[in-house]
Protein backbone atom coordinates (compact mmCIF):
# COMPACT_ATOMS: atom_id res chain seq x y z
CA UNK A 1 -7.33 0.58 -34.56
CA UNK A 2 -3.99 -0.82 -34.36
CA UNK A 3 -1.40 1.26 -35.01
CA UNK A 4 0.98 0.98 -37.96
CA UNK A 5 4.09 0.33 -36.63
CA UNK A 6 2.51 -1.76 -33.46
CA UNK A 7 1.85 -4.55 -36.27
CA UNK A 8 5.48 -6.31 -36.81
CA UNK A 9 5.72 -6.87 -32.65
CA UNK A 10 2.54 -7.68 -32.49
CA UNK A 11 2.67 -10.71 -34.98
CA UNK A 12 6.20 -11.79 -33.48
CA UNK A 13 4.50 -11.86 -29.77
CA UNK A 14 1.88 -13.85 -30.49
CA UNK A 15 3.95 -16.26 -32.89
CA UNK A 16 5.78 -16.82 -29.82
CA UNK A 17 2.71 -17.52 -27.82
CA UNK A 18 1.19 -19.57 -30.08
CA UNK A 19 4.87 -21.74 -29.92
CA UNK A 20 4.46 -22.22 -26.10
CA UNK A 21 1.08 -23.07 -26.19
CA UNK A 22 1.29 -25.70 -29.16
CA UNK A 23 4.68 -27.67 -27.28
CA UNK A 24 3.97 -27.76 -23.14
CA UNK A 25 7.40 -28.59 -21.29
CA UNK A 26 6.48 -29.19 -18.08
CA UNK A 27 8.29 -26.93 -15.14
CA UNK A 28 11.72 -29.17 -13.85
CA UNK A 29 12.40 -29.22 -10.56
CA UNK A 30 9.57 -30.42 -8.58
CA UNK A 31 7.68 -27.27 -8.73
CA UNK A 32 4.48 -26.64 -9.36
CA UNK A 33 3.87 -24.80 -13.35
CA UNK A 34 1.60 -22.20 -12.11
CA UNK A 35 1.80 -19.16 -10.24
CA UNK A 36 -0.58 -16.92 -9.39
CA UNK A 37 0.57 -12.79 -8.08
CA UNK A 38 -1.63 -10.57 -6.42
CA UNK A 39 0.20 -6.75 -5.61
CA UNK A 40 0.24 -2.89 -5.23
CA UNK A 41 1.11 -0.95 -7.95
CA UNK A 42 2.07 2.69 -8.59
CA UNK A 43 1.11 3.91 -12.01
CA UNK A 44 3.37 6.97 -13.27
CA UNK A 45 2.65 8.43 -17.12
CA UNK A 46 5.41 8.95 -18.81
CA UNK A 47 3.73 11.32 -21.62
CA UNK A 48 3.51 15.34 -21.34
CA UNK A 49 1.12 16.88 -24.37
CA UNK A 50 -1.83 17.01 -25.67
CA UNK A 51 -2.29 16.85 -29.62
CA UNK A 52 -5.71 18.19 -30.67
CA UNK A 53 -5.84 16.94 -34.12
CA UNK A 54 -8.25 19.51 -35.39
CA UNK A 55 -6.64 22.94 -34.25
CA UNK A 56 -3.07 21.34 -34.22
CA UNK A 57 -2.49 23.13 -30.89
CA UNK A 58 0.06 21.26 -28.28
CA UNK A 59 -1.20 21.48 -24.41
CA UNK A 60 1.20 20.59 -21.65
CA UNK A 61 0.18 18.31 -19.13
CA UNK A 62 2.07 16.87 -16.10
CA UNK A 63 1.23 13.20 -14.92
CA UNK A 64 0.88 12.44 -11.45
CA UNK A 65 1.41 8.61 -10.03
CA UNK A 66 -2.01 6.59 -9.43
CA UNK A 67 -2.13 4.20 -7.02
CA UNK A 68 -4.27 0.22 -7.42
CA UNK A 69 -3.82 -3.28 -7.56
CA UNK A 70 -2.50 -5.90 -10.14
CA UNK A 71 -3.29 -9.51 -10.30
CA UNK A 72 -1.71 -12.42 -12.83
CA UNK A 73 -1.89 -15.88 -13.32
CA UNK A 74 1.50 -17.46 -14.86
CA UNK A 75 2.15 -21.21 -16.76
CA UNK A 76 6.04 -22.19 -16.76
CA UNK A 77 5.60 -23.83 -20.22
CA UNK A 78 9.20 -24.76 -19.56
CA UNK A 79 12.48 -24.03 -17.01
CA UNK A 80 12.82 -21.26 -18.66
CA UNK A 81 9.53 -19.94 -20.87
CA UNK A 82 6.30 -18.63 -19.17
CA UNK A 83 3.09 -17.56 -20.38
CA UNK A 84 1.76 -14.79 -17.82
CA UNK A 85 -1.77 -13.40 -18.28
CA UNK A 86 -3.10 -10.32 -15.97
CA UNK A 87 -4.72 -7.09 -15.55
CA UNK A 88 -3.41 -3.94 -13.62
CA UNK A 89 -5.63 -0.96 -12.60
CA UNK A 90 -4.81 2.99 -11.32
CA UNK A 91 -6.16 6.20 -11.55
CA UNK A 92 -3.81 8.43 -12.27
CA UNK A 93 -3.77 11.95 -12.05
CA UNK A 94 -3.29 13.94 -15.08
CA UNK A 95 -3.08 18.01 -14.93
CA UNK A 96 -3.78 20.12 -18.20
CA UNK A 97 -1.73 23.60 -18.27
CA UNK A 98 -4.66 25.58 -19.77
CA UNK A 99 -2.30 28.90 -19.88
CA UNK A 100 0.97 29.17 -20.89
CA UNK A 101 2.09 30.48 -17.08
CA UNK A 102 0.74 27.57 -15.17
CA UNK A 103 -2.26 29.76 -13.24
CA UNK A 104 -5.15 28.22 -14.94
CA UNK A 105 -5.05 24.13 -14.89
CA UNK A 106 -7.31 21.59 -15.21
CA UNK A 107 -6.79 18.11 -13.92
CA UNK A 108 -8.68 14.51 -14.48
CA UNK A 109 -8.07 11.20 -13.01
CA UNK A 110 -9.11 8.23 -15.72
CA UNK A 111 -9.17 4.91 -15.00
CA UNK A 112 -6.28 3.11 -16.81
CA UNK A 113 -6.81 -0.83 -17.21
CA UNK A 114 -4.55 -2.72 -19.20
CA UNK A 115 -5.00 -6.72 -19.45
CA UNK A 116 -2.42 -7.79 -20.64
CA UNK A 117 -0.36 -11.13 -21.99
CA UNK A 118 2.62 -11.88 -21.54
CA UNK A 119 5.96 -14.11 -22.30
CA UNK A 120 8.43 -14.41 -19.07
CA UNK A 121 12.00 -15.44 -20.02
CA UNK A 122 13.30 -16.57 -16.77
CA UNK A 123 16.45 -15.73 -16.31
CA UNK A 124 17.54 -17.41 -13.04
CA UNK A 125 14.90 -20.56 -12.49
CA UNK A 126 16.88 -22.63 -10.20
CA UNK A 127 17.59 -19.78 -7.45
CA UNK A 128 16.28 -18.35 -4.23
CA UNK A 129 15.50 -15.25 -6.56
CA UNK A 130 14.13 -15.77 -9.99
CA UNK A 131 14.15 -12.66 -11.98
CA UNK A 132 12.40 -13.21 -15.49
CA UNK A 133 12.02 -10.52 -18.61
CA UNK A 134 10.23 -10.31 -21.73
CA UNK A 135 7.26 -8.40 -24.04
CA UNK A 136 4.00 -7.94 -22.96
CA UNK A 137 0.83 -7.45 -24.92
CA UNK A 138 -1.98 -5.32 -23.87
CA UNK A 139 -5.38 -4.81 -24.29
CA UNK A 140 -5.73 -1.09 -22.17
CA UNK A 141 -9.48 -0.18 -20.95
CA UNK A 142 -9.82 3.62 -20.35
CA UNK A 143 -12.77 5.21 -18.27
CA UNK A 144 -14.44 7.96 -18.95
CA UNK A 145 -13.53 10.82 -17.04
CA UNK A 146 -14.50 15.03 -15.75
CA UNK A 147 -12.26 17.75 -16.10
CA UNK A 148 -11.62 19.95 -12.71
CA UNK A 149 -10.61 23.38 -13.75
CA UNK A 150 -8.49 25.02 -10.79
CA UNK A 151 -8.61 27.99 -9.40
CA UNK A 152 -12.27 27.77 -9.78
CA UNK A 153 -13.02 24.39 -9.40
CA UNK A 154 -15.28 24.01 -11.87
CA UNK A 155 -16.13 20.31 -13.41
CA UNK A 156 -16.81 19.78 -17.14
CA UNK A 157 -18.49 16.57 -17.40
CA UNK A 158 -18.80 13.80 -19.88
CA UNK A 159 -15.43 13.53 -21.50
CA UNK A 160 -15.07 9.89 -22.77
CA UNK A 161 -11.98 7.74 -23.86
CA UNK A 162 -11.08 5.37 -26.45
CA UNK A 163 -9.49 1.80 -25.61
CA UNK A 164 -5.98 1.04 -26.78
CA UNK A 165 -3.74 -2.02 -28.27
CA UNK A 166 0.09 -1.44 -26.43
CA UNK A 167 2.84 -3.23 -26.46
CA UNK A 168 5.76 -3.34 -23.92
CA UNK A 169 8.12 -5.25 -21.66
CA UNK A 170 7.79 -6.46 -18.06
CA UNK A 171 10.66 -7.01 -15.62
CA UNK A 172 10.19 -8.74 -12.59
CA UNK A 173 11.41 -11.17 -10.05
CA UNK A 174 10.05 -13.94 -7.03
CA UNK A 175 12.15 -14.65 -4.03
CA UNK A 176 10.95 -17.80 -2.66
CA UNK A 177 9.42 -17.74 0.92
CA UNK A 178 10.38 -20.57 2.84
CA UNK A 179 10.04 -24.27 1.99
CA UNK A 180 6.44 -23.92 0.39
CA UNK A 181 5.28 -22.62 -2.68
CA UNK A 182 5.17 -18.43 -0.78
CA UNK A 183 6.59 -16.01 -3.31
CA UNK A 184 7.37 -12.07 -2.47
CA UNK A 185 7.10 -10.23 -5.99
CA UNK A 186 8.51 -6.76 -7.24
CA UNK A 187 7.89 -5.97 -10.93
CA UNK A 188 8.05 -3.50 -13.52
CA UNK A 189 6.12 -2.87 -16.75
CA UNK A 190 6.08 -0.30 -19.34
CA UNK A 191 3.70 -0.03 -21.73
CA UNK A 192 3.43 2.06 -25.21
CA UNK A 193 -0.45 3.15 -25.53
CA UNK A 194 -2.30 5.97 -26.35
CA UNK A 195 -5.37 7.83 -25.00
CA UNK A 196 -7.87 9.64 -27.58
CA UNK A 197 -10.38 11.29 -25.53
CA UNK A 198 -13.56 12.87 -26.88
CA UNK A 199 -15.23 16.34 -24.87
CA UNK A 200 -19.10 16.93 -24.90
CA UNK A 201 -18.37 19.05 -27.56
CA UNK A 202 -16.76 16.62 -29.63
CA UNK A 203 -13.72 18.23 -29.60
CA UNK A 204 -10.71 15.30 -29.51
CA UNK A 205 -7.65 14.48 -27.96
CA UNK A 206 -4.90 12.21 -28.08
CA UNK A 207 -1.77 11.67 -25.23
CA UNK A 208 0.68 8.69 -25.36
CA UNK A 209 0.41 7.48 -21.76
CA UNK A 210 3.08 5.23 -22.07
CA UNK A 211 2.24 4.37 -18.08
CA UNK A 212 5.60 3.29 -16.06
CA UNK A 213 4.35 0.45 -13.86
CA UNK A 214 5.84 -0.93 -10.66
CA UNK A 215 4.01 -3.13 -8.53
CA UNK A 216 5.32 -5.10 -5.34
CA UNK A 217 2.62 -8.30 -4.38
CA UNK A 218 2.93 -12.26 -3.26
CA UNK A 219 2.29 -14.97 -4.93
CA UNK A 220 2.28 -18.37 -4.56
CA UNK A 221 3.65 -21.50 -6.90
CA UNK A 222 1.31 -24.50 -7.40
């Protein structure tokens, strides 16, 4: 479900996209419209509780940076407008304070998958470095997932999550490689989403992940 207040910047992103796509500029310059990334990412939660809905009870968690790849496929509508469509991938590493002094903890390591959509305002077209800026829609895919309970190291088993609608921005810039169409990328992405995860017991619980992204890739402009 989306949420409430996700609904206004929803309808305003994909007006936008639905703009670019209905009136094409081609790319000035000579260049080619499309360009296709392929990177590295780190992927750091920014979120630190727990909400369990039926008890009310707040757990503390600390989120630890998961490491995995990105890849996205961009059209330069115009010099300065482009449509950018991907999907990034981590695991990371998310540790439960079960008591309140820290001894007992229990940590998991979900899969976290957002594809995402989104519309590049390029900022500097014409240079060696072209940084671009805008929102970002996502569609976020999260695995299922076991609990490891330290000092013990005991698994529970089975604990399954609920996929998420986000919203967010992306920051980014190419710096051209040479004469050809070579790009070196660094980016950054944040995203607003939540994870509602269910245990065997069907107990639930919800986090906001809001994941801090930063990737650094090539590409190349065709």
């Amino acid at each position: 479900m989306i949420p409430r207040d996700h609904i206004p910047v929803l309808l305003v992103i994909a007006a936008v996209f639905v703009f670019c796509a209905a009136y094409p500029t081609p790319a000035e310059g000579g260049d080619g419209p499309w360009r296709l990334r392929v990177s590295g990412l780190m992927m750091n939660p920014t979120g630190d509780t727990v909400f369990v809905p039926e008890s009310g009870e707040k757990i503390a968690y600390d989120g630890g940076s998961g490491y995995g790849f990105g890849v996205d496929l961009e059209y330069q509508a115009s010099r300065r407008l482009g449509i950018d469509f991907g999907v990034l991938s981590a695991s990371p590493v998310i540790d439960v304070l079960i008591d309140e002094v820290g001894v007992i903890s229990a940590s998991a390591e979900p899969r976290i998958t957002p594809v995402f959509a989104a519309l590049n305002i390029h900022l500097t077209p014409n240079g060696p470095v072209d940084v671009y800026v805008g929102p970002l829609l996502a569609y976020v895919f999260y695995s299922s997932f076991d609990l490891v309970v330290d000092p013990w190291f005991l698994t529970e088993e089975g604990f399954t999550s609920d996929d998420d609608i986000g919203v967010g921005v992306s920051l980014g810039l190419d710096v051209r490689l040479g004469e050809g169409g070579w790009l070196l990328n660094a980016a950054f992405k944040y995203i607003d989403t939540t994870m509602v995860a269910s245990a065997p017991d069907g107990g639930i619980g919800k986090t906001d992940i809001d994941p801090m992204i930063f990737s650094v890739g090539v590409g190349y402009r065709f």
